[in-house]
N, C-alpha and C. Protein backbone atom coordinates (compact mmCIF):
# COMPACT_ATOMS: atom_id res chain seq x y z
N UNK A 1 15.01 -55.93 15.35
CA UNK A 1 15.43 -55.40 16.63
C UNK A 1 16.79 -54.70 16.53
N UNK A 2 17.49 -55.40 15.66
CA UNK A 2 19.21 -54.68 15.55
C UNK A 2 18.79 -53.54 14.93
N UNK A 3 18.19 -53.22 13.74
CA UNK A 3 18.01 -51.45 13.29
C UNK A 3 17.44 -50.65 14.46
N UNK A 4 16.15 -51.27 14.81
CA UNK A 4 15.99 -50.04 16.17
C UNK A 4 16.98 -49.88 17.24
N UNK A 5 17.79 -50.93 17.57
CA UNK A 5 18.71 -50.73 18.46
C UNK A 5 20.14 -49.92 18.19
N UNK A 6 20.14 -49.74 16.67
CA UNK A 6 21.22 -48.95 16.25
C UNK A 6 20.85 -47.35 15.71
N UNK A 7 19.57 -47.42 15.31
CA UNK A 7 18.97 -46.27 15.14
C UNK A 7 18.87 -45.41 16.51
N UNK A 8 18.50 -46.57 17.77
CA UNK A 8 17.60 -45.23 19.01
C UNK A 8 19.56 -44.87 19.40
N UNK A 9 20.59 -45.18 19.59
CA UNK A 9 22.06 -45.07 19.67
C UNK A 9 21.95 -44.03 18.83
N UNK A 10 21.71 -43.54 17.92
CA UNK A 10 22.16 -42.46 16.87
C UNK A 10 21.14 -41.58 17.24
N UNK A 11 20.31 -41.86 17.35
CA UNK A 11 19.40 -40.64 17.37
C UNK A 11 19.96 -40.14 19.30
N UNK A 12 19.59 -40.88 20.17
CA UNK A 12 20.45 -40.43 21.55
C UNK A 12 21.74 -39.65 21.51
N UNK A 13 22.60 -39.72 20.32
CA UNK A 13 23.68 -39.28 20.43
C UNK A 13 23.70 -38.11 19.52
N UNK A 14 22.58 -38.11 18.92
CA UNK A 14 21.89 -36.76 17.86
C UNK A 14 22.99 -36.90 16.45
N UNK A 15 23.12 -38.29 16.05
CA UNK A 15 23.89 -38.10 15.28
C UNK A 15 23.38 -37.75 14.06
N UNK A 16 24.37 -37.44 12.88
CA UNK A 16 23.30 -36.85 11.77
C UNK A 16 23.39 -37.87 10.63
N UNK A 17 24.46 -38.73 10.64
CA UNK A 17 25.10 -40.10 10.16
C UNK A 17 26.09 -40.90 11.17
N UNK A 18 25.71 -42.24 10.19
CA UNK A 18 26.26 -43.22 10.94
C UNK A 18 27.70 -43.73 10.57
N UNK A 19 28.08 -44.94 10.41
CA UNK A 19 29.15 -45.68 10.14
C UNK A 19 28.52 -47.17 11.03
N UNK A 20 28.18 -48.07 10.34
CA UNK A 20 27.91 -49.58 10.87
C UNK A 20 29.03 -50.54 10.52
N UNK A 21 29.43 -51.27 11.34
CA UNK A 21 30.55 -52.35 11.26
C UNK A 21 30.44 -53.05 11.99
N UNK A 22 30.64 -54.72 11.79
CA UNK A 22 30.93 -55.68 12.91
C UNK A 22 31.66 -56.75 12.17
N UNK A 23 32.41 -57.57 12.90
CA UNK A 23 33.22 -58.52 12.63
C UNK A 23 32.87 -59.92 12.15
N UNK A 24 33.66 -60.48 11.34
CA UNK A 24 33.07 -61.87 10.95
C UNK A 24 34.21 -62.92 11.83
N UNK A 25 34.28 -63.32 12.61
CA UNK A 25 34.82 -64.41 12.78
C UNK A 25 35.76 -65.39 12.46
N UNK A 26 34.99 -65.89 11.40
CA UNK A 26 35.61 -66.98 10.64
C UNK A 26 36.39 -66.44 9.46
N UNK A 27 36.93 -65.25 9.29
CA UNK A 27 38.37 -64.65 8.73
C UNK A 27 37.77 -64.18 7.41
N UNK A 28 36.37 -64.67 6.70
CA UNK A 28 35.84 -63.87 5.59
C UNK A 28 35.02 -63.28 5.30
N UNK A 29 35.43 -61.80 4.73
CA UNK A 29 34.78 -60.61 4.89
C UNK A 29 33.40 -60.98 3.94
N UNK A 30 33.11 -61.67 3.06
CA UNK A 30 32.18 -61.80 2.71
C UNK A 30 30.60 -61.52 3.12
N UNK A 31 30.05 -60.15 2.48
CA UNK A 31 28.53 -60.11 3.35
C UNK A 31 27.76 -61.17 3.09
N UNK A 32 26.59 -61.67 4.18
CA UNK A 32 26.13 -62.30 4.02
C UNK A 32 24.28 -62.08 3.82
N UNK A 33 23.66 -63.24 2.98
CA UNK A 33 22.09 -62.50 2.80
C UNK A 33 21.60 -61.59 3.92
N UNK A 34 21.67 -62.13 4.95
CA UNK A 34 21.66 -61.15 6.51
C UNK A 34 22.23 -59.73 6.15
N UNK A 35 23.47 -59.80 6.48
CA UNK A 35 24.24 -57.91 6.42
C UNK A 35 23.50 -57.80 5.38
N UNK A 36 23.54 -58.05 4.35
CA UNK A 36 22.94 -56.67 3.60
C UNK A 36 21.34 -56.82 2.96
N UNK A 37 21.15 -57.59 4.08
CA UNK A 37 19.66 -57.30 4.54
C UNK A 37 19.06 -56.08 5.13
N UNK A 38 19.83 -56.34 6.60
CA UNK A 38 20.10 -55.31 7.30
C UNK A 38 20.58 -54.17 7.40
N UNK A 39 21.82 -54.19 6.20
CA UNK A 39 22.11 -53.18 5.73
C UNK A 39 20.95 -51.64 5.24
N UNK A 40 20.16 -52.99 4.30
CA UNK A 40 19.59 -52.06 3.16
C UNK A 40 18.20 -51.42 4.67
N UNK A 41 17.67 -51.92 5.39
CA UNK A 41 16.69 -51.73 6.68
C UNK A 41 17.07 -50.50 7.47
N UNK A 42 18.65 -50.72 7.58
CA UNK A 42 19.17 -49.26 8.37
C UNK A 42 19.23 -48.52 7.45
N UNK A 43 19.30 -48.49 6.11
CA UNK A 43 19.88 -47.10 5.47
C UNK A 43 18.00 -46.82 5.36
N UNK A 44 17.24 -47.48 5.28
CA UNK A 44 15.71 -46.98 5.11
C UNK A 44 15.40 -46.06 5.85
N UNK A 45 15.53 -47.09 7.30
CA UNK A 45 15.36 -46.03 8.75
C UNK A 45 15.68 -45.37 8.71
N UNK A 46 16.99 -44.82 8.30
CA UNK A 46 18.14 -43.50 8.61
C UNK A 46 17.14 -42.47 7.80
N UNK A 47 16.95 -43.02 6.37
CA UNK A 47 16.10 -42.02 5.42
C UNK A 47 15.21 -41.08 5.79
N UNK A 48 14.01 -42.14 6.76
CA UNK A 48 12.93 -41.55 7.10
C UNK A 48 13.11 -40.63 8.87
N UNK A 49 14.17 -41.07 9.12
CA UNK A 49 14.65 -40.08 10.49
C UNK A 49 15.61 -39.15 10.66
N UNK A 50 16.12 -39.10 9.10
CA UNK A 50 17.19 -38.12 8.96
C UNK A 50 18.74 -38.16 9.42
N UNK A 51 19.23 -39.91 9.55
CA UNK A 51 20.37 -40.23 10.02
C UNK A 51 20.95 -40.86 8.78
N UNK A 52 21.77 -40.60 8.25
CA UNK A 52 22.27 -41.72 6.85
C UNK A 52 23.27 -42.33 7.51
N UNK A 53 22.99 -43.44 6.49
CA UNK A 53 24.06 -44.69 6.90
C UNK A 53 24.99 -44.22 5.97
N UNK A 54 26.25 -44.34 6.11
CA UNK A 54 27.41 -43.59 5.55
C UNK A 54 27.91 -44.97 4.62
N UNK A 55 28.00 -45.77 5.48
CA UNK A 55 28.32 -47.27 5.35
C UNK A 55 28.18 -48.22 5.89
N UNK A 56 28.70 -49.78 5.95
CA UNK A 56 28.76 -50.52 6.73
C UNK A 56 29.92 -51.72 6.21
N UNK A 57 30.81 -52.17 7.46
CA UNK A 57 32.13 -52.44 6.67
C UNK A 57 31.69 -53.88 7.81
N UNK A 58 32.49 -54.84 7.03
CA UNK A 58 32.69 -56.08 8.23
C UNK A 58 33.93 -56.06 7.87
N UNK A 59 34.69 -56.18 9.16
CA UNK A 59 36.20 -56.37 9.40
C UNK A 59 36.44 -57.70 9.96
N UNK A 60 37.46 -58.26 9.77
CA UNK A 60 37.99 -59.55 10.09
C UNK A 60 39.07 -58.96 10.80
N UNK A 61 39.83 -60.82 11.94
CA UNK A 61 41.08 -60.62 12.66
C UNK A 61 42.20 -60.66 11.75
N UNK A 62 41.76 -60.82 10.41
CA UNK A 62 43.26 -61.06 9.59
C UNK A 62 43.71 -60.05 8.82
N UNK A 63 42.53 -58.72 8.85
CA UNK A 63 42.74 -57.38 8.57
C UNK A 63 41.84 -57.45 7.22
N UNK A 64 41.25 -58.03 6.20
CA UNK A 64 40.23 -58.09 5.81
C UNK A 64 39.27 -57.52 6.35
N UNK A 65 38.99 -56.61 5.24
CA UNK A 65 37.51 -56.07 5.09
C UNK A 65 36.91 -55.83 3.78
N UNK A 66 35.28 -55.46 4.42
CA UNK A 66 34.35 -55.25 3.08
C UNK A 66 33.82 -54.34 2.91
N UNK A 67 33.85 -53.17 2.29
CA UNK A 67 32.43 -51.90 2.74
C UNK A 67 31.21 -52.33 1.60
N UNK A 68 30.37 -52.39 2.34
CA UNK A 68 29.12 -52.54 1.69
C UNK A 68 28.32 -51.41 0.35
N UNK A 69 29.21 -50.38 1.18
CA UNK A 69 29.01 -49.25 0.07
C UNK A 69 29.72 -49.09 -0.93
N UNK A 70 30.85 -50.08 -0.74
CA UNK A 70 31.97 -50.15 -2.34
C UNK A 70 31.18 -51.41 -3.15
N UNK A 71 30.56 -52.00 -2.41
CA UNK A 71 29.82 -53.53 -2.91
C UNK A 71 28.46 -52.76 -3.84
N UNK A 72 28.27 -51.33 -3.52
CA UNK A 72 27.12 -50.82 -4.25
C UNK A 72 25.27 -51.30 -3.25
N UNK A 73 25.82 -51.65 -2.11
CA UNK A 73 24.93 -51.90 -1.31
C UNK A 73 23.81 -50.63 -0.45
N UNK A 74 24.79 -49.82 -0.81
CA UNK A 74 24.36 -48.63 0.03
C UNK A 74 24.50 -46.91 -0.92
C-alpha cells in the first residue's frame, strides 16, 4: 500500500523522479529488512512508470542519516 501511495503522489505531481525519506525514531539510522524492502518495490514501480527513485535516506532527531543509495540499495 505505501509504494502505491507514494507512486499515485508522483505521478499526480507528474514527477519524473523521486527522493523517499522518513525518520527513525529511536536515533538509528540503520535500514531495516522493511526499508529496503520497500525500497527495492518503489524503485521497481518507478521503472515500469517512468518515475526513478533517486534515493531514499532515513534521517534521525540526532542528525544521523542513511542513503540507501550509498548502502548500494538503489
Amino acid at each position: 500500500m505505501l509504494v502505491l501511495s507514494v507512486m499515485k503522489c508522483a505521478i499526480l505531481n507528474n514527477a519524473a523522479s523521486i527522493i523517499v525519506s522518513h525518520q527513525h525514531p529511536s536515533g538509528d539510522p540503520t535500514p531495516s529488512r522493511e526499508d529496503i524492502e520497500v525500497t527495492k518495490r518503489l524503485a521497481e514501480a518507478g521503472k515500469i512508470i517512468g518515475i526513478e527513485v533517486l534515493d531514499h535516506v532515513i534521517v534521525t532527531h540526532t542528525g544521523k542519516h542513511v542513503s540507501l543509495k550509498e548502502k548500494g540499495y538503489l
